[in-house]
Every structure is written in structure tokens, then in C-alpha cells.
N, C-alpha and C. Protein backbone atom coordinates (compact mmCIF):
# COMPACT_ATOMS: atom_id res chain seq x y z
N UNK A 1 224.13 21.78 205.70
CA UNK A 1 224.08 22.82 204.71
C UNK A 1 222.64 22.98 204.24
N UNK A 2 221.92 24.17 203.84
CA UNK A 2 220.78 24.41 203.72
C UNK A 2 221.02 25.00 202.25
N UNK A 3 220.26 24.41 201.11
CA UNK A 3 219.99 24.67 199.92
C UNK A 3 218.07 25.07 199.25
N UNK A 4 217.58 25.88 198.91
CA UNK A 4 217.08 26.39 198.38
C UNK A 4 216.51 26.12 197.22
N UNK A 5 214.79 25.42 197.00
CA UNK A 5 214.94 24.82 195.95
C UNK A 5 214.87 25.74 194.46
N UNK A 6 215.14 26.02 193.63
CA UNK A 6 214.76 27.41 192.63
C UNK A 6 214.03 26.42 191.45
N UNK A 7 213.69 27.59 190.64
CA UNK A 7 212.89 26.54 189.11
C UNK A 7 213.60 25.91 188.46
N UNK A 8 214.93 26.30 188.26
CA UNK A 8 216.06 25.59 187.58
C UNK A 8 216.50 23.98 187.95
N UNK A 9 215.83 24.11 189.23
CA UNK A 9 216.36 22.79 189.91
C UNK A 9 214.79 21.74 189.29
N UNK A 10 213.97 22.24 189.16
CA UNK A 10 213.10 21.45 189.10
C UNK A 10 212.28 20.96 187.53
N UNK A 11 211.65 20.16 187.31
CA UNK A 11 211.18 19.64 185.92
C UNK A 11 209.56 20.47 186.10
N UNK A 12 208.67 20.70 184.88
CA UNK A 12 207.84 21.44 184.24
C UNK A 12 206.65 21.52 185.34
N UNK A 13 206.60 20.15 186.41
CA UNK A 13 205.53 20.11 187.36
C UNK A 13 206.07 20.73 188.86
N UNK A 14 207.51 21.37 188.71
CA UNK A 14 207.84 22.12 190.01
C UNK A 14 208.43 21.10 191.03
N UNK A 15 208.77 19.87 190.55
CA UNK A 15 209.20 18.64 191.41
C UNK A 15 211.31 18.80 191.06
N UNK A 16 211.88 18.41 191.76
CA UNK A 16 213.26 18.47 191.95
C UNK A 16 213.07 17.35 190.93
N UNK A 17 214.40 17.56 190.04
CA UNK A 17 214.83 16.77 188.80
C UNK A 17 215.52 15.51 189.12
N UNK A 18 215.40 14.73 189.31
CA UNK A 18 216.14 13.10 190.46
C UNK A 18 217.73 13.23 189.97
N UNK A 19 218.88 14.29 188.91
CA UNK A 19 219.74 14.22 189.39
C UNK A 19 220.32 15.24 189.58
N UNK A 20 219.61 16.03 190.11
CA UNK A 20 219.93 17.56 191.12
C UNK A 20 220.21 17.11 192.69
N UNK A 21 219.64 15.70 192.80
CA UNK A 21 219.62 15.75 194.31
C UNK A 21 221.44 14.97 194.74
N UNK A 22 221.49 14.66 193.40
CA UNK A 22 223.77 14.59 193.64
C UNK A 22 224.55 15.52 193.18
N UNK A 23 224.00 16.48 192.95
CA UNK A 23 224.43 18.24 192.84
C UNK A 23 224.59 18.86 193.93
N UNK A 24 223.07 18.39 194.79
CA UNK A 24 223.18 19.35 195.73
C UNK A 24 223.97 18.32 197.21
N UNK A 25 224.33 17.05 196.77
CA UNK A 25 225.17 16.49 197.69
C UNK A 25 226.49 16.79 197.48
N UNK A 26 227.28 17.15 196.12
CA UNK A 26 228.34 17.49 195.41
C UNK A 26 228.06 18.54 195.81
N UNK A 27 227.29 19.74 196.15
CA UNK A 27 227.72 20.79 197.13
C UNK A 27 228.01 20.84 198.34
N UNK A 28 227.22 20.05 199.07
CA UNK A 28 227.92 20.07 200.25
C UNK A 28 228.94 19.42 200.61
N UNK A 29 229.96 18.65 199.88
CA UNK A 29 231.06 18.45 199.84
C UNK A 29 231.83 18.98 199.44
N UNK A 30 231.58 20.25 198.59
CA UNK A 30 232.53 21.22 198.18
C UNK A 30 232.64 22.51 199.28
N UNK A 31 231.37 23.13 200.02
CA UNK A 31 231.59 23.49 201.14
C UNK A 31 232.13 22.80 202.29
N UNK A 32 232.57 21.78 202.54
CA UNK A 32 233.05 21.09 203.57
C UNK A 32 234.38 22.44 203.73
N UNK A 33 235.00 22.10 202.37
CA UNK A 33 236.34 22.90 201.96
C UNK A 33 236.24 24.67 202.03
N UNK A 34 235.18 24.70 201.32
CA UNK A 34 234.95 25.78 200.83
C UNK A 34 234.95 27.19 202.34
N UNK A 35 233.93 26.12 203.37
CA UNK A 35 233.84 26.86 204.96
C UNK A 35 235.27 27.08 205.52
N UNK A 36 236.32 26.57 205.08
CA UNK A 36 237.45 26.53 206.03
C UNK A 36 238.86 27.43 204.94
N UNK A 37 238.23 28.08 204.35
CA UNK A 37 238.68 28.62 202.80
C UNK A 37 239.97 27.97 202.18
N UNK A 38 239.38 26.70 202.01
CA UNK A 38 240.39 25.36 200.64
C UNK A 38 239.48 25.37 199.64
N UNK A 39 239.65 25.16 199.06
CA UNK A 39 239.28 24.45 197.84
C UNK A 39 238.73 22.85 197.94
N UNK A 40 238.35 22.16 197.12
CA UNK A 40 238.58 20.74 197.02
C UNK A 40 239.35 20.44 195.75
N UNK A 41 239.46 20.95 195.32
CA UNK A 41 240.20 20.83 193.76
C UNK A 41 241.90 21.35 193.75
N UNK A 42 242.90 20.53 194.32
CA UNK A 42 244.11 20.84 194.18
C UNK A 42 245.24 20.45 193.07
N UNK A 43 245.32 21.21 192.10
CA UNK A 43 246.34 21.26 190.89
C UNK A 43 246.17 19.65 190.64
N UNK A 44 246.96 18.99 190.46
CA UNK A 44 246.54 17.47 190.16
C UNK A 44 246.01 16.55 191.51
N UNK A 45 245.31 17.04 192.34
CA UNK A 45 244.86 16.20 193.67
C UNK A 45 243.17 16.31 193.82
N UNK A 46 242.46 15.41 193.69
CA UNK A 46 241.01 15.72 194.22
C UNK A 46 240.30 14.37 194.09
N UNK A 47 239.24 14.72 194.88
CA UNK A 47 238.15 13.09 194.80
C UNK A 47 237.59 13.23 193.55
N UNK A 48 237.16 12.08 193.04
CA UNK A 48 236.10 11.73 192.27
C UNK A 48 234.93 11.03 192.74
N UNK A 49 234.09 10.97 192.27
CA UNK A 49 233.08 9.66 192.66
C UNK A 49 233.15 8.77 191.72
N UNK A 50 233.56 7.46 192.34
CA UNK A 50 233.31 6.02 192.48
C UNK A 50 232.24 4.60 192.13
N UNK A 51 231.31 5.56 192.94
CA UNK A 51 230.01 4.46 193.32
C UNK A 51 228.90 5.66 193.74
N UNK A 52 227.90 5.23 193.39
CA UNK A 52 226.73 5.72 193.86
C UNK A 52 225.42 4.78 194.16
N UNK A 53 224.89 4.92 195.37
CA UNK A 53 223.78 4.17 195.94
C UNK A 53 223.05 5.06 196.67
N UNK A 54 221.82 5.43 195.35
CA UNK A 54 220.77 6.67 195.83
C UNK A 54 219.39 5.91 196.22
N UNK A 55 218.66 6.55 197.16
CA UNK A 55 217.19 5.94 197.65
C UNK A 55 216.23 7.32 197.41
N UNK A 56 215.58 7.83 196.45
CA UNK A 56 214.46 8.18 196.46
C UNK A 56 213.05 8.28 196.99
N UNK A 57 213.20 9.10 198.40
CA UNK A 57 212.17 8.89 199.17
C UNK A 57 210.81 9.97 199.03
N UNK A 58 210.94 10.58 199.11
CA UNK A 58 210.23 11.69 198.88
C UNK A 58 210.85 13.21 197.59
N UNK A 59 209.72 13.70 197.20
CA UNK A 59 210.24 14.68 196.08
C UNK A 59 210.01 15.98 196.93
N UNK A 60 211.20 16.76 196.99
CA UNK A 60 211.41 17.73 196.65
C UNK A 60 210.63 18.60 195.85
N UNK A 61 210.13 20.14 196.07
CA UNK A 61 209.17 20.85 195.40
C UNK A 61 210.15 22.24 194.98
N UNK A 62 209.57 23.04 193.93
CA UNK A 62 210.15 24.63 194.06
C UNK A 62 209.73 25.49 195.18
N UNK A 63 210.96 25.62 195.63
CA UNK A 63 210.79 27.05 196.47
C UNK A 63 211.43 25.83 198.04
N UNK A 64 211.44 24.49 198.39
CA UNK A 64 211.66 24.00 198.95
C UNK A 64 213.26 24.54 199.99
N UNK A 65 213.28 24.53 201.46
CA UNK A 65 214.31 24.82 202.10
C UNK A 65 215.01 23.36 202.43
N UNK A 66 215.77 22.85 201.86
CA UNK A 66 216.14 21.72 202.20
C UNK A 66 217.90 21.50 203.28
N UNK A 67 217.84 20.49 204.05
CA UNK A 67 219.08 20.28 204.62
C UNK A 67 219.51 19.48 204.10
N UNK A 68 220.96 19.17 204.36
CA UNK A 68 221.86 18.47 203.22
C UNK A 68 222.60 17.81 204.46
N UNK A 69 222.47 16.81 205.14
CA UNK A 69 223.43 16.45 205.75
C UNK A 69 224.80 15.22 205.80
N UNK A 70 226.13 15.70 206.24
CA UNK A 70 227.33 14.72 205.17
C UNK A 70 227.91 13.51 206.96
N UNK A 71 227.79 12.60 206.26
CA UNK A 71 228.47 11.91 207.25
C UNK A 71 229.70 11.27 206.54
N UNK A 72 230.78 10.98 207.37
CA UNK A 72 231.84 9.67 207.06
C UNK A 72 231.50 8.36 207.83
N UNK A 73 231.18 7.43 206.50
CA UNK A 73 231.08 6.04 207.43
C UNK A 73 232.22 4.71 207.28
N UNK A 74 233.00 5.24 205.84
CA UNK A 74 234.01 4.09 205.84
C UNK A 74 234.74 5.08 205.21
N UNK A 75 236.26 4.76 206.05
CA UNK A 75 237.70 5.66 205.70
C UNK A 75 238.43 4.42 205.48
N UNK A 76 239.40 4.33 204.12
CA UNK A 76 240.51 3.64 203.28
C UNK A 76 241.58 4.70 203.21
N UNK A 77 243.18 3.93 202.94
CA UNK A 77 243.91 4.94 202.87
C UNK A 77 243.38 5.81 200.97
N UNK A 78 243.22 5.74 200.07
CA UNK A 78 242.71 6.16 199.10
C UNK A 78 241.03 6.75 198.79
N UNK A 79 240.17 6.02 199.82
CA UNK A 79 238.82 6.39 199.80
C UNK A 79 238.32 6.63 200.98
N UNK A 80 236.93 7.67 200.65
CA UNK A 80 236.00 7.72 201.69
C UNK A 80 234.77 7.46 201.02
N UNK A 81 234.33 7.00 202.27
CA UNK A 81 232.70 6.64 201.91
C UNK A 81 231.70 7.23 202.62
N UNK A 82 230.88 8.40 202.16
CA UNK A 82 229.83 9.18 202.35
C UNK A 82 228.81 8.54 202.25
N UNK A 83 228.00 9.54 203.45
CA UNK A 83 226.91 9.39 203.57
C UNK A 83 225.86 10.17 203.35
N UNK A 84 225.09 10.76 202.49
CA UNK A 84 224.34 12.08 202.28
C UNK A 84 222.61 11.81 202.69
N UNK A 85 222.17 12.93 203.71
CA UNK A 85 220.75 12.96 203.88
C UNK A 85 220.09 14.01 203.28
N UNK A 86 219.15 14.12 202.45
CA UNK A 86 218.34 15.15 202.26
C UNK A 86 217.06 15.58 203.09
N UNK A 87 216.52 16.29 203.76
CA UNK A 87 215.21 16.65 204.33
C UNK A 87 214.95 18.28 204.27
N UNK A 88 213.76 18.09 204.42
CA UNK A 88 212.47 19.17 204.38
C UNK A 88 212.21 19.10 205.73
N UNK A 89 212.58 20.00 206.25
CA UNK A 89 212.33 20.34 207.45
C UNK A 89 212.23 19.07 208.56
N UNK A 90 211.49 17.90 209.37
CA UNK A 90 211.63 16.94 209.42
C UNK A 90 211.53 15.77 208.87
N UNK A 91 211.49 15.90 207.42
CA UNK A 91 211.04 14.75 206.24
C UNK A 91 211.76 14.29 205.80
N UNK A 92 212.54 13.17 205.42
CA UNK A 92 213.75 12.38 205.07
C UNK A 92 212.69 12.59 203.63
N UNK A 93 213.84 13.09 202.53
CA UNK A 93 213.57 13.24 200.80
C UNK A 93 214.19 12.23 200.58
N UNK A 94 215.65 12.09 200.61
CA UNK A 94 216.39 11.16 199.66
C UNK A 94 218.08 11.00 200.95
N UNK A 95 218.41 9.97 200.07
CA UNK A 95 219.67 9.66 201.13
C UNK A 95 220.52 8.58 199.94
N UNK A 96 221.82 8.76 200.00
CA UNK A 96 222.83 8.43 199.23
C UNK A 96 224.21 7.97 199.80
N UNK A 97 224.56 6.69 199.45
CA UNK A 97 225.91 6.44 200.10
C UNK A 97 226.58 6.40 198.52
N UNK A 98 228.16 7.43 198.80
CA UNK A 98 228.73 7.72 197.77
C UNK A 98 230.17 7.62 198.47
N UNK A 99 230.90 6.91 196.98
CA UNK A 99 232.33 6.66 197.44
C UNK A 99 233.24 7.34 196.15
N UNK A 100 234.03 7.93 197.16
CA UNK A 100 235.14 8.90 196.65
C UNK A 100 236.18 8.29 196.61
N UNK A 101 237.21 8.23 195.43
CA UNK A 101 238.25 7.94 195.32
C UNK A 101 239.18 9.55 195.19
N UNK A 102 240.15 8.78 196.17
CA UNK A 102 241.36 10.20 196.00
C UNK A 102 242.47 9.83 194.80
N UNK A 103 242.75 11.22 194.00
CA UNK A 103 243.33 11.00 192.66
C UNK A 103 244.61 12.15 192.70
N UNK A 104 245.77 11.86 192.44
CA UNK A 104 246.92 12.46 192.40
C UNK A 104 247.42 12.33 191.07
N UNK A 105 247.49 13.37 190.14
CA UNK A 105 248.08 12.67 188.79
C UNK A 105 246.80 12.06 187.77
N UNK A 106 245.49 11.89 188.30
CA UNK A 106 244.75 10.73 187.56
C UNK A 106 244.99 9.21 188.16
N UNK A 107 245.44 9.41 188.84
CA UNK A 107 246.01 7.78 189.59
C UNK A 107 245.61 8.13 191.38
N UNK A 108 245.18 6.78 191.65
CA UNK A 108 244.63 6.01 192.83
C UNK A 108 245.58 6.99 193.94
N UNK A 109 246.19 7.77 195.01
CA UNK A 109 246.76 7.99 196.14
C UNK A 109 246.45 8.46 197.37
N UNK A 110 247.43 7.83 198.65
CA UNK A 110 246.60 8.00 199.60
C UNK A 110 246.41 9.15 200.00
N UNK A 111 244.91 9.60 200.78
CA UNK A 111 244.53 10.32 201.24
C UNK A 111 245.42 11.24 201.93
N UNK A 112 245.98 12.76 201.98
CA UNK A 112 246.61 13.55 202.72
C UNK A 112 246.03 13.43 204.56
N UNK A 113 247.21 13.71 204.87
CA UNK A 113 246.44 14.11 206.81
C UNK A 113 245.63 15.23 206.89
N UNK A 114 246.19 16.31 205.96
CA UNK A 114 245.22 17.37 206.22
C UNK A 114 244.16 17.15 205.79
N UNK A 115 243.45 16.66 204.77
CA UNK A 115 242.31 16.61 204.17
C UNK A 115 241.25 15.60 205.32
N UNK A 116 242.20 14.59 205.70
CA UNK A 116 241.40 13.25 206.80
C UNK A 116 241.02 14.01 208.01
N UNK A 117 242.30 15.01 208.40
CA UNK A 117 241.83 15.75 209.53
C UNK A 117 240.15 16.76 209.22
N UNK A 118 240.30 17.46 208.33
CA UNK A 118 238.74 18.06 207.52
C UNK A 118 237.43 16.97 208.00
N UNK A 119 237.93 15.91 207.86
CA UNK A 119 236.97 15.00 208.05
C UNK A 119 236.52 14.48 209.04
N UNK A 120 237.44 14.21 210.18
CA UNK A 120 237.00 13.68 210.94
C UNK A 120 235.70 14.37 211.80
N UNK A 121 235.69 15.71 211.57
CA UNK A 121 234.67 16.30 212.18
C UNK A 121 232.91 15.64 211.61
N UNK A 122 233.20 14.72 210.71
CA UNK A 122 231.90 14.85 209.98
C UNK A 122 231.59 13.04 209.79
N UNK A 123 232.17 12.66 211.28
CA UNK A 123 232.28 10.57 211.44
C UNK A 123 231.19 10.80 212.58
């Protein structure tokens, strides 16, 4: 997914704000859905995040074309565990392993087939 850096995204020196860059990973997990016209947000069913383990490699500027790329590296019947890359054209910015818990009700349940099937394209 390719995101766009604007002024809004960034602090007074034109640098990306350090927690825009799990915004713009929380977007491309909402287009995962969004490309195949679902939602991610079903009446009482959706992920949350869990855990977060961000690495700050490089900053992000305004006006920046950035790629967003999503991997699956650990599947549970209740969780997945993401993988998010950020880059500038060939420049690794930032990279994030984030774990999603699936929630039915507000409570822990397992993952649907349809939703795992969504995914497997992205292991």
C-alpha cells in the first residue's frame, strides 16, 4: 500500500510524528478488507491490538511517497501476528511486529475461515 506523506502527518520540522507510523500500519490493515469490499469492523467481531514492537529506523519527511508493506508471521486460533515494513522508495524507515487479538462480544474468539482465508495471501 502506498501512503503519502501530508503536513498533518508530520511535527513543526516536516519529520513524520513517531505515532503516525501505526496509523499508517492500521491502514493498511484496514485496506487488506477494505480492497475486497469487507469491512474489518463486524457488529461485535474485530481485531484489536495486543502488543506492539516498533524499530525506528529512519524518519519519514512531508510530501514523502511511502510503501507500507503487511506480512503474516505467526497464526493462533484467536491471533495473528503482523509484520509491518515502512520504506521510501528503497529505504527501510521503520518496521513493526504487531499482534492482533480477535474479539467477538469483547471476549477472546477464534478466528473465522473467511477472514484466515483474507490472509493467507499475505504469509
Amino acid at each position: 500500500m502506498k501512503i503519502r506523506v501530508y503536513y498533518e502527518d508530520t511535527d513543526i520540522g516536516g519529520v513524520v510524528y513517531y505515532a503516525n507510523y501505526l496509523k499508517f500500519c492500521e491502514r493498511a490493515r484496514s485496506d487488506i478488507f477494505f480492497d475486497l469490499g469487507l469491512s474489518p469492523h463486524k457488529e461485535n467481531e474485530f481485531f484489536v491490538v495486543k502488543k506492539v514492537e516498533a524499530d525506528y529506523i529512519k524518519s519519514a519527511k512531508f510530501s514523502d511517497l511511502l510503501d507500507i508493506n503487511t506480512k503474516v508471521i505467526s497464526q493462533k486460533s484467536a491471533s495473528l501476528c503482523i509484520y509491518h515494513e515502512i520504506f521510501r522508495k528503497d529505504e527501510l524507515l521503520f518496521t513493526a511486529k504487531i499482534k492482533l487479538a480477535y474479539l467477538k462480544n469483547f471476549k477472546p474468539s477464534k478466528i473465522p475461515n473467511n477472514i484466515l482465508e483474507i490472509f493467507k495471501f499475505y504469509k
